[in-house]
Every structure is written in structure tokens, then in C-alpha cells.
Protein backbone atom coordinates (compact mmCIF):
# COMPACT_ATOMS: atom_id res chain seq x y z
CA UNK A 1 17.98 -5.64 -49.68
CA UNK A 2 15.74 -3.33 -47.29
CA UNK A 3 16.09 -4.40 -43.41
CA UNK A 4 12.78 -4.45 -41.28
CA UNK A 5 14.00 -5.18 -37.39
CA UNK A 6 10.62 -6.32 -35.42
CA UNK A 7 11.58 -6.78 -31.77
CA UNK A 8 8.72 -8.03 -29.29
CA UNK A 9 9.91 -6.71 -25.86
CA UNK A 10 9.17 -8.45 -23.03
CA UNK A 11 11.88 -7.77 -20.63
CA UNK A 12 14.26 -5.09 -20.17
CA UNK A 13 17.04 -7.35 -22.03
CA UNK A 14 15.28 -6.18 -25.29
CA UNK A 15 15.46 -2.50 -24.74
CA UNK A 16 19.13 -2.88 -25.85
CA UNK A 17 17.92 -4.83 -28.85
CA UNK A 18 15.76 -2.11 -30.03
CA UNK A 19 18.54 0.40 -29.33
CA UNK A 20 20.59 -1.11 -31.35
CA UNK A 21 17.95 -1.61 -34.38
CA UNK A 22 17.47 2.25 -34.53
CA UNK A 23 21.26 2.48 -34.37
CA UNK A 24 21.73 0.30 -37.70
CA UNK A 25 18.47 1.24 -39.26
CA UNK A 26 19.96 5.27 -39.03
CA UNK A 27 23.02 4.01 -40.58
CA UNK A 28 21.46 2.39 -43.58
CA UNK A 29 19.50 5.55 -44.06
CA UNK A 30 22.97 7.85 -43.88
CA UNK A 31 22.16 9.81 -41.40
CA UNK A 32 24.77 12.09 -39.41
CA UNK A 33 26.09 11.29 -35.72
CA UNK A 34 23.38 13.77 -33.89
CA UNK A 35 20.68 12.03 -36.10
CA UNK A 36 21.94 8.37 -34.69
CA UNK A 37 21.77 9.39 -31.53
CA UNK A 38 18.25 10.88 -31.57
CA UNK A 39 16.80 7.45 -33.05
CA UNK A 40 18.11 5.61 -30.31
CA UNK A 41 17.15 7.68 -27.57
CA UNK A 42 13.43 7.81 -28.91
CA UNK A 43 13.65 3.90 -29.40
CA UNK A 44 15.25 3.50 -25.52
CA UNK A 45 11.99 5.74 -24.55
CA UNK A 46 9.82 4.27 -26.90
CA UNK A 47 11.23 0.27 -25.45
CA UNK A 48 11.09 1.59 -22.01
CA UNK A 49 7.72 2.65 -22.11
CA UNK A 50 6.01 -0.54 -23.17
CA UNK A 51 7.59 -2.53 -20.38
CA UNK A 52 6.86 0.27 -17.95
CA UNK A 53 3.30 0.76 -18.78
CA UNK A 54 1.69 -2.02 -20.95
CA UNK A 55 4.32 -4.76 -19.17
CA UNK A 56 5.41 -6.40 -22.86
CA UNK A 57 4.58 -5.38 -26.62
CA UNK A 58 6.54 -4.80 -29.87
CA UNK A 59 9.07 -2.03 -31.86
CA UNK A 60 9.16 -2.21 -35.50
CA UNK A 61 12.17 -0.07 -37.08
CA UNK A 62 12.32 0.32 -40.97
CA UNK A 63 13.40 3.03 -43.25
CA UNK A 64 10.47 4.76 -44.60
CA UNK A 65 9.87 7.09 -47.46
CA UNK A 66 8.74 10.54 -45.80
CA UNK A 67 5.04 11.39 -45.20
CA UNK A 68 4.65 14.16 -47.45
CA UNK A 69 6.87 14.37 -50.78
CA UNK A 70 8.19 17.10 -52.38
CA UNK A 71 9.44 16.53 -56.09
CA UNK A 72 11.86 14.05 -57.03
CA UNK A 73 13.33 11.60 -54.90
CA UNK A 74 13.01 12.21 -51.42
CA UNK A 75 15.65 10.91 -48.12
CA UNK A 76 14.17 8.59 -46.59
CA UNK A 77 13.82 8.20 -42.57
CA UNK A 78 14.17 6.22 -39.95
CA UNK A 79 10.84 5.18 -38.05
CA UNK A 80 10.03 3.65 -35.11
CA UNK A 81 6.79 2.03 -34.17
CA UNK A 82 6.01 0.67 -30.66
CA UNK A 83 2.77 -1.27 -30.35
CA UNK A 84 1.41 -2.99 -27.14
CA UNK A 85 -2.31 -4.54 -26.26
CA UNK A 86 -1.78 -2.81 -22.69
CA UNK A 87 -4.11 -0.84 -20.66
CA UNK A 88 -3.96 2.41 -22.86
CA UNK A 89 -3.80 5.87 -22.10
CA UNK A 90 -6.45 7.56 -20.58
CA UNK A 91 -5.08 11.51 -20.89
CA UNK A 92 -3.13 11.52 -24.39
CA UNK A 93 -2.68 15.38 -24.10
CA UNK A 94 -1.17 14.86 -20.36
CA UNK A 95 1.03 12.66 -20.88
CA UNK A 96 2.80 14.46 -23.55
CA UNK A 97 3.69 17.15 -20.79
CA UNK A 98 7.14 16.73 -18.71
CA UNK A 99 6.95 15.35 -15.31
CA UNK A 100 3.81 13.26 -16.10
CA UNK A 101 3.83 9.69 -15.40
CA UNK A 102 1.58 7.23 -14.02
CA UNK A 103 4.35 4.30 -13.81
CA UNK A 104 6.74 6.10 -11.09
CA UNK A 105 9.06 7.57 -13.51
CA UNK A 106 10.17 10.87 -14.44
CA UNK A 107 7.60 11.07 -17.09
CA UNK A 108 9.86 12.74 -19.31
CA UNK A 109 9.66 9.54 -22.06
CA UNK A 110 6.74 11.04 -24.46
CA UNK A 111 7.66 14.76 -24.68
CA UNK A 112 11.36 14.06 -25.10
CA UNK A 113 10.20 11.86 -27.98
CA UNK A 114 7.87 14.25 -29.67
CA UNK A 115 10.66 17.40 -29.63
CA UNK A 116 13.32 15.29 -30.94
CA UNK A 117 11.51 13.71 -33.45
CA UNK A 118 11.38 14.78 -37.14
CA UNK A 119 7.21 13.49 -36.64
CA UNK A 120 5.72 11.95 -33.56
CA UNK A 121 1.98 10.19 -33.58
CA UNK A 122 0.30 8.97 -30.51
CA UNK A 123 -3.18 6.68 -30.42
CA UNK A 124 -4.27 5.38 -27.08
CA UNK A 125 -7.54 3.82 -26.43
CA UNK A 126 -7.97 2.51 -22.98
CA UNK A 127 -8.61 -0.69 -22.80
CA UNK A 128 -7.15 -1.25 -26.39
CA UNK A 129 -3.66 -0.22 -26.11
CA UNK A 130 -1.03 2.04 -27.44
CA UNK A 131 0.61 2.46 -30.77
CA UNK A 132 3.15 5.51 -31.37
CA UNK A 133 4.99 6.33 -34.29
CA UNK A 134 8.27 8.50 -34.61
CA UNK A 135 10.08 9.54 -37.81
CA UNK A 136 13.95 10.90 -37.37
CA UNK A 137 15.64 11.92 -41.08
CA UNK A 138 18.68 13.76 -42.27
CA UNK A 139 18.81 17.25 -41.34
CA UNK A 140 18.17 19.33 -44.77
CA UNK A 141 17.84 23.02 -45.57
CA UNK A 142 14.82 23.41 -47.59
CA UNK A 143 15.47 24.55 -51.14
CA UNK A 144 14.07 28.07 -52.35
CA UNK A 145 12.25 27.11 -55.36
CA UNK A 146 13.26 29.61 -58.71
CA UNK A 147 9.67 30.37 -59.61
CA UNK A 148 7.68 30.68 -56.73
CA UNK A 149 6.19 28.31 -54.05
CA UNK A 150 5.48 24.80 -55.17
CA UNK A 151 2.23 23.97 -54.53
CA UNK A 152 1.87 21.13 -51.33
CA UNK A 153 0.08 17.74 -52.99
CA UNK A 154 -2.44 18.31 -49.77
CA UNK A 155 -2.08 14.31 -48.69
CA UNK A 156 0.13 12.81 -46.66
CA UNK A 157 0.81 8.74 -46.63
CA UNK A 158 2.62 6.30 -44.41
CA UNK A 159 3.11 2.40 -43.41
CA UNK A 160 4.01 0.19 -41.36
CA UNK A 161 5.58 -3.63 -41.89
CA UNK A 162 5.75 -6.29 -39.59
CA UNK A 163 8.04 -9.55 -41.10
CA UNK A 164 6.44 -12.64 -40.60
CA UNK A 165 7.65 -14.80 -37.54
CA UNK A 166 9.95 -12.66 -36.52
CA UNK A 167 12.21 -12.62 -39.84
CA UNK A 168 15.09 -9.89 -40.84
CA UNK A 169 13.08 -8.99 -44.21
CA UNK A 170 9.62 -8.92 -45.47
CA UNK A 171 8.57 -10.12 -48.57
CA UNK A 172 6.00 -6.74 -48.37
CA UNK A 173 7.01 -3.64 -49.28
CA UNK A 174 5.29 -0.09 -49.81
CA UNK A 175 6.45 3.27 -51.31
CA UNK A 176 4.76 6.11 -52.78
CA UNK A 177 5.67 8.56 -55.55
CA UNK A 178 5.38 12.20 -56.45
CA UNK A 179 4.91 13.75 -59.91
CA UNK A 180 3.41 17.30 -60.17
CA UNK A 181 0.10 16.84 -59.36
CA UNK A 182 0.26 13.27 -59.15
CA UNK A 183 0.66 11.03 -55.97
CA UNK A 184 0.81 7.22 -56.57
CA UNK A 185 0.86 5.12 -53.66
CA UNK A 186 1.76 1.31 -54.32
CA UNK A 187 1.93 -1.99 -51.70
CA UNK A 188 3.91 -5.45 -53.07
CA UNK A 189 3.41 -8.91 -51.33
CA UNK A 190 6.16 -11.27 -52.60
CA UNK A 191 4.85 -14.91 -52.94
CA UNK A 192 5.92 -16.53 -49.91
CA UNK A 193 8.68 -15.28 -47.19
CA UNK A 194 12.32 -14.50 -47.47
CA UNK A 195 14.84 -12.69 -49.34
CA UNK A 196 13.42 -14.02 -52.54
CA UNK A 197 9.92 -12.85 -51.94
CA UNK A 198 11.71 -9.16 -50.89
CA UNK A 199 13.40 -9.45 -54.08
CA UNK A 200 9.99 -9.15 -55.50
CA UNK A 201 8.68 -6.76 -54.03
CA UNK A 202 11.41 -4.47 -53.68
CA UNK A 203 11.45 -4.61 -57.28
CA UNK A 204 8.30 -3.07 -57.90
CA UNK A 205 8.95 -0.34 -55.74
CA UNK A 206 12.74 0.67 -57.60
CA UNK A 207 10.21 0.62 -60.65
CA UNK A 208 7.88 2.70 -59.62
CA UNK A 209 10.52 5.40 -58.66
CA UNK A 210 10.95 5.19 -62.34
CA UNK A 211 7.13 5.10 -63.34
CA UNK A 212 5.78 7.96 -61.20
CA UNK A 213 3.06 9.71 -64.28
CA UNK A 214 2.00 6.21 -65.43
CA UNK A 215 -1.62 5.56 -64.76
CA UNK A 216 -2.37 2.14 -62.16
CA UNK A 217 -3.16 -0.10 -65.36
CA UNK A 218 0.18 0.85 -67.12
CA UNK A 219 1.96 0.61 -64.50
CA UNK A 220 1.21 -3.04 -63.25
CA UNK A 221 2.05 -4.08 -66.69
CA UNK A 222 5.10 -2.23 -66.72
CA UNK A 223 5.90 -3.94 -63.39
CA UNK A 224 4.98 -6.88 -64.59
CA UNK A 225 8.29 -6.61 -67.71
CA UNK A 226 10.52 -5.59 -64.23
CA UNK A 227 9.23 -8.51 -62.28
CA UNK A 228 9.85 -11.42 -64.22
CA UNK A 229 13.08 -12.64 -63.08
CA UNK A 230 11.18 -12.99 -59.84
CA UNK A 231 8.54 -15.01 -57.74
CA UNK A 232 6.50 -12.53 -58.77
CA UNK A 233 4.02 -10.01 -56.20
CA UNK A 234 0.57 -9.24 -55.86
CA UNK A 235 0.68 -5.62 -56.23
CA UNK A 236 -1.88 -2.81 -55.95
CA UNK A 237 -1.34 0.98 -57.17
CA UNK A 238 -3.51 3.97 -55.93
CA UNK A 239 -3.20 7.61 -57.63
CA UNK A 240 -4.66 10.64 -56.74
CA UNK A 241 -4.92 13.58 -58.91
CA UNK A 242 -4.57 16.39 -56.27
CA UNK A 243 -5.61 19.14 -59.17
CA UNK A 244 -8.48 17.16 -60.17
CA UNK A 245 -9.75 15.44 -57.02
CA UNK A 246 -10.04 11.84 -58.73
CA UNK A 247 -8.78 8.87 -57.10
CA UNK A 248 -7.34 6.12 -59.81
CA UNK A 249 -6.88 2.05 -58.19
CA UNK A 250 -6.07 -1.24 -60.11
CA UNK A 251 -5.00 -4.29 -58.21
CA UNK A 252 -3.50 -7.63 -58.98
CA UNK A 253 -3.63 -10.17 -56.62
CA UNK A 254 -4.24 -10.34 -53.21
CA UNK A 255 -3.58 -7.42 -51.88
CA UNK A 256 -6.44 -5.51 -50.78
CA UNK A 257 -7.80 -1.55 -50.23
CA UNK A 258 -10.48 0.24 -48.45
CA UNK A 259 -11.39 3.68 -49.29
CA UNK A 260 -13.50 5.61 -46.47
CA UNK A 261 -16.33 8.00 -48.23
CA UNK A 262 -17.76 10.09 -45.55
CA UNK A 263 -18.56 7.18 -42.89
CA UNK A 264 -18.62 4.25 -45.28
CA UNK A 265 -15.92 1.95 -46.11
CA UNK A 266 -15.68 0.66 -50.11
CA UNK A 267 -13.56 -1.91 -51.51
CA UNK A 268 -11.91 -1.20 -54.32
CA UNK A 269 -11.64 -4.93 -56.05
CA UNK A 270 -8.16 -6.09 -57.92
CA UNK A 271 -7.80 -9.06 -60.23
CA UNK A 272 -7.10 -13.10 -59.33
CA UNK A 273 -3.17 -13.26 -60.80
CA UNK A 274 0.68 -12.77 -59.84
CA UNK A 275 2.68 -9.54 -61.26
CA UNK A 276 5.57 -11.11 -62.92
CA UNK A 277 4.26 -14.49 -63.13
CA UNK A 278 0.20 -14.98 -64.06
CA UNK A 279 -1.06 -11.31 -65.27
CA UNK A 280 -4.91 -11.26 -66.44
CA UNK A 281 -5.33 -10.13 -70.42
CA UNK A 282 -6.53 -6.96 -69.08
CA UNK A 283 -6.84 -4.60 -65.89
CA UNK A 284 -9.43 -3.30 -64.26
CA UNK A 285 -8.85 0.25 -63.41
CA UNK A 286 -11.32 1.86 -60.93
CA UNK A 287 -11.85 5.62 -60.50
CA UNK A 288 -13.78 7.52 -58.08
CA UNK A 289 -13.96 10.75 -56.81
CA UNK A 290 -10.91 12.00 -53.89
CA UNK A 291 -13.00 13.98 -50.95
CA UNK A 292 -12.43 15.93 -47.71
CA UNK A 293 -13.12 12.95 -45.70
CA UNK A 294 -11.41 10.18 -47.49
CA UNK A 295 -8.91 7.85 -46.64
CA UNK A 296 -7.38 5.31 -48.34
CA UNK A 297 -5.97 1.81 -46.30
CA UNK A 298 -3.80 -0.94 -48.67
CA UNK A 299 -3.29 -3.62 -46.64
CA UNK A 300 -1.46 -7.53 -47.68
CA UNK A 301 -2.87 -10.36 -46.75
CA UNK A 302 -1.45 -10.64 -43.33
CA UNK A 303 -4.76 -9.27 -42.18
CA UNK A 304 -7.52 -11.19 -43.00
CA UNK A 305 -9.34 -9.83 -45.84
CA UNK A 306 -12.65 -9.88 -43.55
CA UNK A 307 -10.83 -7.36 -41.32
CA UNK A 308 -13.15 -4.16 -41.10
CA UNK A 309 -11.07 -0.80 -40.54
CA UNK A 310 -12.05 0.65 -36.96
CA UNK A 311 -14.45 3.27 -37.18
CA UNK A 312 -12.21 6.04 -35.01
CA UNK A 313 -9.48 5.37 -37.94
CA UNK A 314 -7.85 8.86 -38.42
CA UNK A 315 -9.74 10.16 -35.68
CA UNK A 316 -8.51 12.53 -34.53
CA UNK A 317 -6.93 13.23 -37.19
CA UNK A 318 -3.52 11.04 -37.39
CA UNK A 319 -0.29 10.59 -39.15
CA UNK A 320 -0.95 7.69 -41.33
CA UNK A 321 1.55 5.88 -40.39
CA UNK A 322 -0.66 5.86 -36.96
CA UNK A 323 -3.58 4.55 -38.72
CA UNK A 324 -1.37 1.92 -40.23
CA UNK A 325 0.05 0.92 -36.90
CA UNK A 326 -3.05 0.90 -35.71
CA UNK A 327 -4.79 -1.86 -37.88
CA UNK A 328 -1.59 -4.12 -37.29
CA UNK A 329 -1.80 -4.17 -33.67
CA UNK A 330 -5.17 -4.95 -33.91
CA UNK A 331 -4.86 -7.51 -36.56
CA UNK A 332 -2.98 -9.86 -33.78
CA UNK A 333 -1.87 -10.25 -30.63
CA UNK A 334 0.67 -12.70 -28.31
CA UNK A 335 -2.10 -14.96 -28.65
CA UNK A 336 -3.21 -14.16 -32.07
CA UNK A 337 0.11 -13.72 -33.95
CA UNK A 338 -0.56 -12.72 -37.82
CA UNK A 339 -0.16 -15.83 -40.29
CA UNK A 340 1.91 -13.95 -42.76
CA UNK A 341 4.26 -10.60 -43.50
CA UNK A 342 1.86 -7.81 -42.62
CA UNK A 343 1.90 -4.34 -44.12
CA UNK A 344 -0.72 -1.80 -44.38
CA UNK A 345 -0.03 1.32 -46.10
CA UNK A 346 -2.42 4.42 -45.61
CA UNK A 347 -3.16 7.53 -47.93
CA UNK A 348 -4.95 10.46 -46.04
CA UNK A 349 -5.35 14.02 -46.24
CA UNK A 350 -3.72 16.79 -44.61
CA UNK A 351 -5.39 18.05 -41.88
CA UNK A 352 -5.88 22.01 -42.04
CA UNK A 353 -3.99 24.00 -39.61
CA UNK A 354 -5.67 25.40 -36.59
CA UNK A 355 -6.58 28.87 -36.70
């Protein structure tokens, strides 16, 4: 059963902790001795930083599927997400560079992160706090396609999830899937906490490894067949048609999205019932158009379903995993904790390279 280690860190005794967390979560994901060591420096940095700048906040480590896909079944990578309520940055760009620091230090943390890390994403709002992302994976040769170039889907996606209470699994789970053309992003909440509702969830996403061309309708019923020896999940499914620009959603459950269109948030409404348990006759399947400017949020019910995305969301233009960690630091805080398992996963565009 997948491991999510959530470690609030509010003295230096915890920097160890999340150490060690990267050191087991880069096991579990096979990766080689250099690999290891690289996702436990960038958590040490990553653990450091929080206490040295924002005085307490929290790392989340979980083994992720990759932010863009290329066909088949991907390795997946270790990421680490730090997340604090502190004083924020005020010069994002600066404090990338070495030797800057405003807490004393070398000021080597950031950049040493960002060069060693497969990804790196920074947000800092001052005033607001700090999330940053990092994503270490095996180290792969890239394969020289037979026929030519194969064409890049265009969108990249990501997620972050926070176990409830400070538990070793979460009953939420994303993934996302590549076939051709197709991209099909999918969030699970298991009914209740636990390894039982993880069993649920992690379900759905083995079958949707297996599912990867089925439209969102089909596939929640086929989910619902591979689901019924559990508690069951709210589930929602999202896929794009990259060649086609047109965005297919169908929800069951609780689980709710927000699609961005231009400057306007829509939600895109699932049906009352449980995937394995309570499935309506029939499901709703929405379709809309896929733009320049959209962005897609999934997000389970540990953030309120009044919670309104932030309007600099993906602005600049972010990993999405950044975007995700964004909206779960600011669903809670040490005085606020969220009720439930939290996971928001994010489907974006890929921004175009700078000239």
C-alpha cells in the first residue's frame, strides 16, 4: 500500500525526520544510491529552510507519477513538498542565486535544490507564505523513438496529498494516464481514513493504468466492477483530447473540480453516490472545450467545497504540483488544521518556451 510521510516541523529534531522520509520514500520508488542521496539533501534544505525562515511549517514526501507522460507506464518519483504560513519571499528570482540569504546562512539551500532536482517549483507571496515543490526520479536515457519524434501531449499535471491527522496513508489518491492523444487525469477519496479507505482508492488508480482510452463515463463504471470488494471511493475522471482540444469530466461523489476559462472559474458537477458501493443508473458526462488559458483543479473534500481557487493560481506560470501545494496550504493552517485527507490534483498546460 502507497506511503504518504507528512511531517510538521517545528524544531530542528524534525529535520532528521524528514531526512529520513525522503530516504525511504526513494527506496520504495527504486531509485539508485546517487538518487537517495539527492532526495535527502533537498529534503535537509527544504526542512532547514522552514525553521530558518518561516520558524515552523510542514514536508509532505510521496511517490508521484511524473508531470509530463510519455507512453506507457512511466517511473515514478520521489517529491517533496515543504509548506509554511511564514513571512514569504519577497525576491523569488534572488533567492534562487548562491550566497543569498536573509536568515544568516550561506544561502546556498534554494539553488542547490533547484540543480539537483529532476523539477523544482517555488511560490512565495509575502505575507502568505512559501510552498516549494521538488521531484528527484531514476536516472533514464531517453529512448530514440523508430518512426520519428512522438508528439509531446502539451499538458503537464501534478498533486499533492496531505493524510489526515497526521496518518502513514491516505485514503486519497491521484494518478493520471497517457494514451496517444489522450490524457486522463483521475482523484479517489476512500470513505473514511485508513488502510481500508487506501485500499479503495488505490484501487481505482491500478485500474485506470489498465483503462487509459476509456471515456470518464465508462470508466467509473468500470471502476465501479474493480471496486466492489471495497468501501468504495468517490471518484472523479478528467480527459483531454490534446488533438482535438475537448476536455471530457464525469464525477461520482464528492469529489470536486474547477476548470479556469480565461479568468472565470466553472464547476464541473459529479453525481450524489459511492464507486463500488451506491453508483447512480447513469452518468453525467460533461464536455467543454480545452483552451490556452485553462486549468483544471480536482480537489477531495478536505477542502471545503466553498473554497474558491486564488486568482494568481498558475501565475506565473507553475508546475502543477505548485498550484496543488498551493491550495493545501491555504486550505489550513496550525490553527485551522483540515478535517479530512486532503488532495488536490491539478491539470495545466505547458508553458511555451522563451524565445
Amino acid at each position: 500500500m502507497p506511503r504518504v510521510w507528512h511531517v510538521p516541523v517545528h524544531d530542528a529534531t524534525r529535520v532528521r525526520d524528514v531526512r529520513v522520509a525522503a530516504e525511504d520514500a526513494a527506496a520504495r520508488a527504486c531509485l539508485d544510491e546517487q538518487r537517495r542521496a539527492a532526495c535527502a539533501l533537498v529534503a535537509t534544505e527544504l526542512a532547514t529552510n522552514l525553521l530558518r525562515h518561516a520558524t515552523a511549517g510542514e514536508v509532505v514526501v510521496d511517490v508521484v507519477d511524473p508531470a509530463v507522460l510519455p507512453e506507457g507506464r512511466p517511473a515514478r518519483a520521489v517529491q517533496i513538498t515543504a509548506l509554511d504560513h511564514g513571512p514569504g519571499i519577497a525576491d523569488v528570482a534572488g533567492a534562487f542565486e548562491d550566497g543569498f540569504s536573509t536568515g544568516g546562512s550561506l544561502g546556498a539551500g534554494l539553488g542547490t535544490c533547484r540543480r539537483i532536482a529532476d523539477a523544482f517549483g517555488l511560490h512565495s507571496v509575502p505575507g502568505r507564505g512559501t510552498v516549494a515543490v521538488a521531484r528527484i526520479g531514476p536516472v533514464t536515457a531517453a529512448p530514440v523513438p523508430e518512426e520519428g519524434p512522438v508528439r509531446s501531449p502539451g499538458v503537464h499535471a501534478g498533486g499533492v496529498n496531505v493524510p489526515f491527522a497526521g496518518g502513514e496513508v491516505s485514503g486519497d489518491a491521484w494518478s493520471w494516464v497517457r494514451s496517444g492523444d489522450r490524457v486522463t487525469l483521475l482523484l479517489a477519496d476512500g470513505l473514511g481514513h485508513g488502510a481500508e479507505a487506501a485500499r479503495a482508492s488505490d484501487a481505482a488508480v491500478e485500474e485506470l493504468r489498465h483503462c487509459a482510452r476509456l471515456p470518464p463515463a465508462e470508466l467509473l463504471q468500470r471502476l465501479h466492477t474493480a471496486l466492489s470488494g471495497t468501501r468504495g471511493a468517490a471518484v472523479a475522471a478528467a480527459q483531454l483530447d490534446t488533438w482535438t482540444g475537448r476536455l471530457r469530466f464525469a464525477g461520482i461523489g464528492n469529489v470536486t473540480a474547477r476548470l479556469r476559462d480565461g479568468g472565470r472559474w466553472r464547476t464541473l458537477l459529479s453525481r450524489p453516490g459511492i464507486v463500488g458501493a451506491h453508483r447512480p443508473r447513469t452518468v453525467r458526462e460533461d464536455e467543454t472545450v480545452w483552451t490556452g488559458e485553462s486549468l483544471l483543479i480536482l480537489h477531495t473534500d478536505g477542502l471545503s467545497s466553498r473554497w474558491t481557487p486564488p486568482a494568481d493560481t498558475g501565475v506565473p506560470p507553475a508546475d502543477p504540483a505548485v498550484t496543488a501545494a498551493v491550495a493545501v496550504r491555504d486550505a489550513g493552517s496550525a490553527a485551522r488544521p483540515v478535517r479530512d485527507d486532503t488532495a488536490v490534483a491539478v491539470l495545466a498546460n505547458v508553458p511555451e518556451a522563451s524565445p
